[in-house]
Protein backbone atom coordinates (compact mmCIF):
# COMPACT_ATOMS: atom_id res chain seq x y z
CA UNK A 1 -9.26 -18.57 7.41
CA UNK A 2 -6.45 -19.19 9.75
CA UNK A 3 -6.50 -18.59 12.85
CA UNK A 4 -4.81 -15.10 13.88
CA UNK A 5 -1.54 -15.87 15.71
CA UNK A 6 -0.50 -19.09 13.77
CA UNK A 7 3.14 -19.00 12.74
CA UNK A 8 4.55 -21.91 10.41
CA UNK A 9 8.10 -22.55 9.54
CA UNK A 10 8.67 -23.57 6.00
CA UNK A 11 12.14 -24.01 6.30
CA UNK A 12 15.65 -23.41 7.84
CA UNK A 13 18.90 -23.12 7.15
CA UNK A 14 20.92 -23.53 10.07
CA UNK A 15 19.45 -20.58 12.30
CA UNK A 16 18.14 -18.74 10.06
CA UNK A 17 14.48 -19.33 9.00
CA UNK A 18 11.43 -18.70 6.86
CA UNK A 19 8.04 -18.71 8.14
CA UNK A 20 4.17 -17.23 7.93
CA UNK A 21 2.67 -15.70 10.64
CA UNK A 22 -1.25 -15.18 9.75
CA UNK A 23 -3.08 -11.64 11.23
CA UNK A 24 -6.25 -10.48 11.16
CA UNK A 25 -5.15 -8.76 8.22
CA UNK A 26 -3.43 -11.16 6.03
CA UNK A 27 -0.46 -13.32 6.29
CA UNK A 28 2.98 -12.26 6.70
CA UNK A 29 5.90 -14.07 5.11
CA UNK A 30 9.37 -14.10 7.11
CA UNK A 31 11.68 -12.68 7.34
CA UNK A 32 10.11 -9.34 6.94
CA UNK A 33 10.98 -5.86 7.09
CA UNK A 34 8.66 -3.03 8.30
CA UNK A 35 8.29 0.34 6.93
CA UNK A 36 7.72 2.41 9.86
CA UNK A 37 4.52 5.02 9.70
CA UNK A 38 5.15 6.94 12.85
CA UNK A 39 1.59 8.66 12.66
CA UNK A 40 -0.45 6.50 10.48
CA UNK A 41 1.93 6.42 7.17
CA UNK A 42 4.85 6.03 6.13
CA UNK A 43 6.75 9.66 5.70
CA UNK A 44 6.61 10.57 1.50
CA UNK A 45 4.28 7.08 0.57
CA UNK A 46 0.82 6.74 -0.29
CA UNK A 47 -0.71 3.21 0.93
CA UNK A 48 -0.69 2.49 -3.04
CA UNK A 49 3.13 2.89 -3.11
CA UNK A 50 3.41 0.32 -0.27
CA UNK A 51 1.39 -2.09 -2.46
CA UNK A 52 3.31 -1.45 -5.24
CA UNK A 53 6.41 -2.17 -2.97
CA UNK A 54 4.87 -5.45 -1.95
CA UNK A 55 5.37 -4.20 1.95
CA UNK A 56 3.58 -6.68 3.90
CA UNK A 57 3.33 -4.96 7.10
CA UNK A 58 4.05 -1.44 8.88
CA UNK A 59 4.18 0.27 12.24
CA UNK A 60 2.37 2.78 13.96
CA UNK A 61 3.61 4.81 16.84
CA UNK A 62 1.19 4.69 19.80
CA UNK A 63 2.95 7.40 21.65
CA UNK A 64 2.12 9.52 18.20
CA UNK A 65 -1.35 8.52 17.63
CA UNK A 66 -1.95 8.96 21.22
CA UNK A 67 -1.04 12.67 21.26
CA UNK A 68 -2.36 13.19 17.34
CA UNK A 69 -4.64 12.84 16.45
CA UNK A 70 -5.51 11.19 19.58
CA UNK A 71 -6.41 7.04 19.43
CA UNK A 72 -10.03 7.96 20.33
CA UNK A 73 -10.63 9.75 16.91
CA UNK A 74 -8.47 6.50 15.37
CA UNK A 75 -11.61 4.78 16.97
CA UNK A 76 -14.21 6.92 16.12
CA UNK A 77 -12.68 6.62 12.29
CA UNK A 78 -13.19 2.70 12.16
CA UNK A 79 -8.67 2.08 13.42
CA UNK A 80 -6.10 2.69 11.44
CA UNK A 81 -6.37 0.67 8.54
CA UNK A 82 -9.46 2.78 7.71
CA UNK A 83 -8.61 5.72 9.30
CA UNK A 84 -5.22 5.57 7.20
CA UNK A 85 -6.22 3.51 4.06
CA UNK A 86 -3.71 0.51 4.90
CA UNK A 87 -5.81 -2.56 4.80
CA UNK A 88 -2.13 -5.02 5.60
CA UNK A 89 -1.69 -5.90 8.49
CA UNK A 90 -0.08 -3.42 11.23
CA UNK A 91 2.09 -3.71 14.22
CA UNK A 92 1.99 -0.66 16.74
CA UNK A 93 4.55 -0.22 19.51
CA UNK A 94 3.71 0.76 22.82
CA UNK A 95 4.68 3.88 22.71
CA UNK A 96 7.55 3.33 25.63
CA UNK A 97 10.49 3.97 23.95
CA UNK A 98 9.51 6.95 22.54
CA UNK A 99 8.38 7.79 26.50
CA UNK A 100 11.92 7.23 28.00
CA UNK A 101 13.69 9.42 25.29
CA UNK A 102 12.06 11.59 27.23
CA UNK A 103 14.31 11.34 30.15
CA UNK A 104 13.86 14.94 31.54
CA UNK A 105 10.16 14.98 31.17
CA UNK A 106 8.93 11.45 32.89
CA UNK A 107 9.13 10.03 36.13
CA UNK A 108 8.74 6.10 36.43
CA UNK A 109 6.88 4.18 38.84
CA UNK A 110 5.61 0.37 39.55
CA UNK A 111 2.18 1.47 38.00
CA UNK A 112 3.39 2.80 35.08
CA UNK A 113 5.48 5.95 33.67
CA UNK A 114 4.16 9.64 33.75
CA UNK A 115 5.78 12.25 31.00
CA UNK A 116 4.78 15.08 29.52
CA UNK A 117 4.37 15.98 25.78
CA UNK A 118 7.19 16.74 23.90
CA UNK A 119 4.50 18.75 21.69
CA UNK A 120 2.83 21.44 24.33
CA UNK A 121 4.60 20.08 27.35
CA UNK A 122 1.18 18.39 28.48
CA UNK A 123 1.23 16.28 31.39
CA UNK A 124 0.30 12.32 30.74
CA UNK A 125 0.12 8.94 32.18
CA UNK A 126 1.23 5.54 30.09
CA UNK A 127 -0.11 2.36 32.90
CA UNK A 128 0.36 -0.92 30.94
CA UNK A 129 -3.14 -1.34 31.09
CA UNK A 130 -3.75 2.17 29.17
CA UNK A 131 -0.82 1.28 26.54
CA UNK A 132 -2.99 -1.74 25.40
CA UNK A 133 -6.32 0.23 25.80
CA UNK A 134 -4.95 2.61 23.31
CA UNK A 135 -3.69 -0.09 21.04
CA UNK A 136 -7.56 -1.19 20.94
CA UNK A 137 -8.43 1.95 19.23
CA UNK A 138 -6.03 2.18 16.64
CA UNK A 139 -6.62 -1.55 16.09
CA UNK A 140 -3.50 -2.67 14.81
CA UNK A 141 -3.21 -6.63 14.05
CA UNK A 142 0.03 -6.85 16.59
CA UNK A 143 0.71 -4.57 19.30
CA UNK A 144 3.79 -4.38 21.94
CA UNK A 145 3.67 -4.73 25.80
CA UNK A 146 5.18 -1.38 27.89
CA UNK A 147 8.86 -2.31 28.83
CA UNK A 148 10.92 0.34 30.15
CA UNK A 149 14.17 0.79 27.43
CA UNK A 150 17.15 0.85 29.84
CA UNK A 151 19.71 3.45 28.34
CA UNK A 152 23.22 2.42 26.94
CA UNK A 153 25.41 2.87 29.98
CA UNK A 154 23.27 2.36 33.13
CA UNK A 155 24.52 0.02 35.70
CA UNK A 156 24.00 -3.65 36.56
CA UNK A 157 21.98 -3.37 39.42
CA UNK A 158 19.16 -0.60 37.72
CA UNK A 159 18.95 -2.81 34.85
CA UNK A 160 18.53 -5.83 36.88
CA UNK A 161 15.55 -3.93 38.40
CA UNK A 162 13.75 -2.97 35.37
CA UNK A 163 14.01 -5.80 34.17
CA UNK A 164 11.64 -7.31 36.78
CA UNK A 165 9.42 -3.95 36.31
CA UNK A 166 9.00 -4.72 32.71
CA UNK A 167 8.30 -8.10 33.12
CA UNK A 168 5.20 -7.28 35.52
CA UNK A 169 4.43 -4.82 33.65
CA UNK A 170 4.41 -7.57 30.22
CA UNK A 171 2.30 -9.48 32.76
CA UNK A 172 -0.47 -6.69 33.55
CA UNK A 173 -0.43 -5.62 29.40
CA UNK A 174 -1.57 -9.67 29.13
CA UNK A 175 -4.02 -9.51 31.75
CA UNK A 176 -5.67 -6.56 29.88
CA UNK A 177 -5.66 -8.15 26.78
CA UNK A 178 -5.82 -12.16 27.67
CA UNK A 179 -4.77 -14.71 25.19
CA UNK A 180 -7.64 -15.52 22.91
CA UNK A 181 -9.86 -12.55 23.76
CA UNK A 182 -9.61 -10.94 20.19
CA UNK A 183 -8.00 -10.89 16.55
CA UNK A 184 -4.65 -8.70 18.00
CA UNK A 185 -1.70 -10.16 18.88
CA UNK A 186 0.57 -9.25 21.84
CA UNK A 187 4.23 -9.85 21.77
CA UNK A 188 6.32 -9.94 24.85
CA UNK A 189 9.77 -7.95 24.58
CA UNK A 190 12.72 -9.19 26.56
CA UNK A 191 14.82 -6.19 27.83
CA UNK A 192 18.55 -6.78 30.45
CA UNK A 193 20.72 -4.26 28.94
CA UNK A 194 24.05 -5.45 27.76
CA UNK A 195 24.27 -8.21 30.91
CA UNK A 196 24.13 -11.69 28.98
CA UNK A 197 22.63 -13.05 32.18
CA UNK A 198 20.32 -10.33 32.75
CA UNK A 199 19.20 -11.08 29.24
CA UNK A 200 18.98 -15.00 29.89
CA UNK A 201 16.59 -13.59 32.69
CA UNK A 202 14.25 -11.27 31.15
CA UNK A 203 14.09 -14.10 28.56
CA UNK A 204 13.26 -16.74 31.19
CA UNK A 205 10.30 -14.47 32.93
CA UNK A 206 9.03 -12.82 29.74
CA UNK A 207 8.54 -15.81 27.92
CA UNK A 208 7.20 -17.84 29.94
CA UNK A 209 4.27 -15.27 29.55
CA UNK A 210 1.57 -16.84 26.76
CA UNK A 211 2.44 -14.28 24.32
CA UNK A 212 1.99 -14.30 20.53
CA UNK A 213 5.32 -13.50 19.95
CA UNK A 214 8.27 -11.76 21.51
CA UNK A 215 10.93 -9.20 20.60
CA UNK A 216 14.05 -7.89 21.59
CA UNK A 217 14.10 -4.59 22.76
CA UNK A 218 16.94 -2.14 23.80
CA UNK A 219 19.13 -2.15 21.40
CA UNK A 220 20.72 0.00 19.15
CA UNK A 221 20.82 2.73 21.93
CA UNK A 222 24.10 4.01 21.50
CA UNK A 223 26.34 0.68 22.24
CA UNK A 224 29.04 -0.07 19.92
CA UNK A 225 27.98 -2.40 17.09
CA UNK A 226 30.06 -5.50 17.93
CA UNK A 227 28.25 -5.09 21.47
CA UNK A 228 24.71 -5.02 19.91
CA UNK A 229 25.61 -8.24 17.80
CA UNK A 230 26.82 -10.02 21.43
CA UNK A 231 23.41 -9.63 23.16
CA UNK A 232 21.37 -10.19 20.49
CA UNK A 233 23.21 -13.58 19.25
CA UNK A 234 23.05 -14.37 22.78
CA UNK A 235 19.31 -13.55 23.49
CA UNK A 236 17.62 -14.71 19.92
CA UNK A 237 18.16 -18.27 20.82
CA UNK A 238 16.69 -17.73 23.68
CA UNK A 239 13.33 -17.04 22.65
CA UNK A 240 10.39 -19.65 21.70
CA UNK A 241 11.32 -21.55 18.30
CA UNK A 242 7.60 -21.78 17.63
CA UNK A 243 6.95 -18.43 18.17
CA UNK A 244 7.91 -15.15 15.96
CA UNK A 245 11.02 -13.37 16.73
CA UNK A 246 11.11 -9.58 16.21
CA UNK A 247 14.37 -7.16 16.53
CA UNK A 248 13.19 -3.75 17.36
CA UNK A 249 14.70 -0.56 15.82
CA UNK A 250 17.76 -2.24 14.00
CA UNK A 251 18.25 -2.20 10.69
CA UNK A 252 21.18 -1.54 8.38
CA UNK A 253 21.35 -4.13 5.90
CA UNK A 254 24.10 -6.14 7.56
CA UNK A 255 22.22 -5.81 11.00
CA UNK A 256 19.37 -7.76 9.25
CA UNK A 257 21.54 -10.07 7.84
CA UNK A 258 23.12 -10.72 10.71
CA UNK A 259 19.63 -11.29 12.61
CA UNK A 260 18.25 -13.22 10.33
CA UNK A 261 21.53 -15.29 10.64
CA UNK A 262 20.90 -15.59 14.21
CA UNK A 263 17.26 -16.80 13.42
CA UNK A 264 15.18 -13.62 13.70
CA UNK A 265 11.95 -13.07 11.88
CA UNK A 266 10.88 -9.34 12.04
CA UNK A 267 12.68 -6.18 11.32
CA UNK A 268 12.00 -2.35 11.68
CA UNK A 269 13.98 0.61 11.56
CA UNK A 270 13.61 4.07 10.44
CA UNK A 271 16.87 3.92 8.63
CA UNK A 272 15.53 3.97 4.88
CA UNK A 273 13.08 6.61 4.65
CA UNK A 274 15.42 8.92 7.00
CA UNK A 275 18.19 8.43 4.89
CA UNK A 276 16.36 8.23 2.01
CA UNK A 277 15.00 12.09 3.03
CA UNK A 278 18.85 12.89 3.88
CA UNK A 279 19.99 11.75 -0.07
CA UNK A 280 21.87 8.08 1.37
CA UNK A 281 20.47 5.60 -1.19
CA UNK A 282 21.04 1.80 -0.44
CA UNK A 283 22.12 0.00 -3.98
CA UNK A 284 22.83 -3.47 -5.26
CA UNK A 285 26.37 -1.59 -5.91
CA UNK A 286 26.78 0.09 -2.47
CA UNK A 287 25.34 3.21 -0.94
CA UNK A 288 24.78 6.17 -3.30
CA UNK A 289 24.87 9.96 -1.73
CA UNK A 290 22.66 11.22 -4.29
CA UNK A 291 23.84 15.09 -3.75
CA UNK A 292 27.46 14.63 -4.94
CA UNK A 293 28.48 16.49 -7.74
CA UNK A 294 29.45 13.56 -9.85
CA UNK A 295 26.03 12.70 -10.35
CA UNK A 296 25.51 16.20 -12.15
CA UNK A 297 25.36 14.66 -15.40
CA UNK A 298 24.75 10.95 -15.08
CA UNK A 299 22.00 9.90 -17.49
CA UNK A 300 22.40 6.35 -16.01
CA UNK A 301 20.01 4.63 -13.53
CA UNK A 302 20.45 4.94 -9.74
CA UNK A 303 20.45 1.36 -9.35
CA UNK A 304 20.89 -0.71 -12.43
CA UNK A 305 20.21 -3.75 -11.04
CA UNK A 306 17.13 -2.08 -9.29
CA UNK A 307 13.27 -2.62 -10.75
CA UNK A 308 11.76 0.11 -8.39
CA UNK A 309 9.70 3.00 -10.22
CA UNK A 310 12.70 5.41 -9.25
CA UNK A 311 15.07 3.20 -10.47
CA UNK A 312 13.83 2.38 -13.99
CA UNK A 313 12.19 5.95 -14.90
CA UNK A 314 14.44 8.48 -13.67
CA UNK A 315 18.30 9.03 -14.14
CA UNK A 316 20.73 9.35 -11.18
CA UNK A 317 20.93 13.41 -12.97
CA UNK A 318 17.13 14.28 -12.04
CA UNK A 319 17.01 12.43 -8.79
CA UNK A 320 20.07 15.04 -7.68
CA UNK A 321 18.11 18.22 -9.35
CA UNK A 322 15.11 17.04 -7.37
CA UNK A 323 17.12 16.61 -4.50
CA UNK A 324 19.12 19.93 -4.55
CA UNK A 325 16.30 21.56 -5.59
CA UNK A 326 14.66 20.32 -2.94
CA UNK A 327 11.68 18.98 -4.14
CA UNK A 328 8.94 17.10 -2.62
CA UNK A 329 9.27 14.18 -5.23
CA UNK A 330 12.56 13.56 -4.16
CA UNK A 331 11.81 12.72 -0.60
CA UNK A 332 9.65 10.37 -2.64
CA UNK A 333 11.27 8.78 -4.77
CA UNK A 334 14.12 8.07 -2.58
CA UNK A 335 12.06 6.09 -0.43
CA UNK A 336 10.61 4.53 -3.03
CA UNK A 337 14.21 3.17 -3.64
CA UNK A 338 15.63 2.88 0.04
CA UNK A 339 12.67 0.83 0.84
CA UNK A 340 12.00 -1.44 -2.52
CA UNK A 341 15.98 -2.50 -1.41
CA UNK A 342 15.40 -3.63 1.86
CA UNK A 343 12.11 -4.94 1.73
CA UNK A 344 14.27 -6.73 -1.36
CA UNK A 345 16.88 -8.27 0.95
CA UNK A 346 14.30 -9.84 3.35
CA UNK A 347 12.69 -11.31 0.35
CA UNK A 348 15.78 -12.80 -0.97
CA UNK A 349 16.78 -13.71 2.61
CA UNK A 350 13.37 -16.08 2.49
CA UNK A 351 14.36 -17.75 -1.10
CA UNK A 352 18.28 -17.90 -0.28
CA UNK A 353 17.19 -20.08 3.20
CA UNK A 354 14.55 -22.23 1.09
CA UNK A 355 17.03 -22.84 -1.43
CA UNK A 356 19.59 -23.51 1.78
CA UNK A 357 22.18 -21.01 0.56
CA UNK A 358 21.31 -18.30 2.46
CA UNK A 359 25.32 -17.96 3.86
CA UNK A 360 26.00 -17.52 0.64
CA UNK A 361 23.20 -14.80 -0.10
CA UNK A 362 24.48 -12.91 2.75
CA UNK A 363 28.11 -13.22 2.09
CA UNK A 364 27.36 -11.13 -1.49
CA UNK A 365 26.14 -8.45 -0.01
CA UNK A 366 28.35 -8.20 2.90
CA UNK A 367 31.00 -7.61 -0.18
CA UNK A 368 28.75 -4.78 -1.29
CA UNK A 369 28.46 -3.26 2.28
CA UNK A 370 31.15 -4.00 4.27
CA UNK A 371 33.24 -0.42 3.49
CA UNK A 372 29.83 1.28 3.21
């Protein structure tokens, strides 16, 4: 078996490029998107749906697990994949940005970031050292270092200084976990704000770090969309070509496209099974808001250019009963749908860049998207 941690490029297209990167828990094949499963699945799916879905990797929320069930029980349980039934490979975060939405309820220090539960209002303590300690227990094939998320809007000179917090704090997660020492991987994340330089920075410290990976982190925070483009065309290039690149928490269609573009691997967002639980469905034609009343009567199917189990055994007419009626199914089948499209477009992405027209891949459905 490979060796945990490899990552080959099979081919490129200008930035844009296709690669494996091999886990303890199978192989993943880039670009990839990742259904998030906040506590140990994915909101309305059964692991078997997943499969069915061909989803080649998800995420679990440390910060989550952590409070529930708690990662010791994960532990007790065998990890996560047992614990949850997911046997693919997994990526957990560190539980840090969910920390510093926190604002009112954590105080932030050099040894690490102290909040209390947004459940009972419990009192806590994240160290780096205890983010990856946690990360043990659940198990998961990749987990992320603590960085502190700096929020849209704060100044030069505060993100200039957590930026050097993070990256000691990237160091000490490393330390805890050294390079070689198991089967999970670590990835670095580069933070800076929306300084180019700052970025070209945290880039510079972070990866010189002997991670497995890396990832951008901070974006999608509230900045304006032509902003969150900027920084991250700026810092993807920025980061190891040999390594895997992984944009955290963005993820409309166009944003992948556009990272992809700009030669990122890895993709996660909660934006299809959220929407997909609000009735926004994601189609080869355009987004869908399956609650209008001109679906009433439409026998046809939701997508016709779709092969998902919503798509070709249920008419656009039931999926809005189920929907107004609000029934369970609908939540599920809906992400069935959202999900089988995006996990769609990083799949074409991969044969559109081996075939080298992956400009033209993208163009098509920026036609489809661009007014939706």
């Amino acid at each position: 078996m490979t060796t945990p941690g490899t990552f080959h490029i099979l081919a490129t297209d200008s930035q844009a490029r296709t690669a494996t990167l091999t886990t303890a828990h199978g192989t993943i094949r880039t670009p990839v998107f990742m259904p998030v499963g906040t506590v140990g699945c994915v909101k309305a799916l059964s692991p078997d749906d997943l499969l069915d879905l061909k989803a080649q990797i998800i995420l679990g929320n440390t910060y989550h697990l952590y409070l529930l069930p708690g990662d010791d029980l994960v532990a007790r349980r065998g990890g996560l994949h047992a614990f949850s039934g997911w046997n693919g490979p997994i990526l957990t975060d560190s539980g840090g940005f969910q920390v510093f939405s926190l604002q009112s309820l954590r105080t932030i220090s050099e040894d690490g970031v102290e909040f209390r539960s947004h459940r009972d209002g419990s009192k806590h303590f994240f160290s780096p050292e205890k983010v990856i300690d946690i990360q043990r227990n659940l198990g998961s094939d990749i987990m992320m270092v603590l960085d502190e998320c700096v929020p849209f809007g704060a100044d030069k000179a505060y993100t200039a200084k957590s930026l050097g917090l993070t990256t000691r704090w990237a160091a000490r997660c490393r330390q805890a976990y050294p390079q070689g020492s198991g089967n999970q991987l670590q990835f670095g994340i580069v933070q800076g704000g929306f300084f180019p330089d700052l970025r070209t920075e945290s880039a510079r410290q972070i990866c010189d770090l002997p991670f497995e990976g890396f990832a951008i982190g901070g974006l999608s925070v509230g900045e304006s969309k032509p902003l969150m483009l900027e920084i991250m065309r700026h810092t993807a290039p920025l980061l190891p070509p040999d390594k895997p690149r992984y944009l955290m928490g963005v993820g409309t269609p166009l944003d992948i496209l556009d990272g992809i573009e700009a030669g990122i691997d890895m993709f996660d967002c909660v934006l299809p099974s959220r929407n997909a639980r609000n009735g926004t469905l994601y189609t080869s034609l355009g987004k869908v808001n399956i609650k209008r009343a001109e679906y009433k009567e439409d026998d046809g199917p939701l997508d016709p250019n779709c092969s998902c189990y919503a798509c070709t055994r249920f008419s656009r007419a039931y999926l809005r009963h189920l929907y107004m009626a609000r029934e369970l199914l609908a939540y599920r089948l809906n992400t069935i749908h959202n999900l089988h499209y995006f996990l769609s477009l990083t799949h074409g992405a991969a044969q559109a860049i081996l075939a080298g027209n992956f400009a033209t891949f993208k163009a098509h459905v920026e036609a489809v998207h661009a007014h939706a």
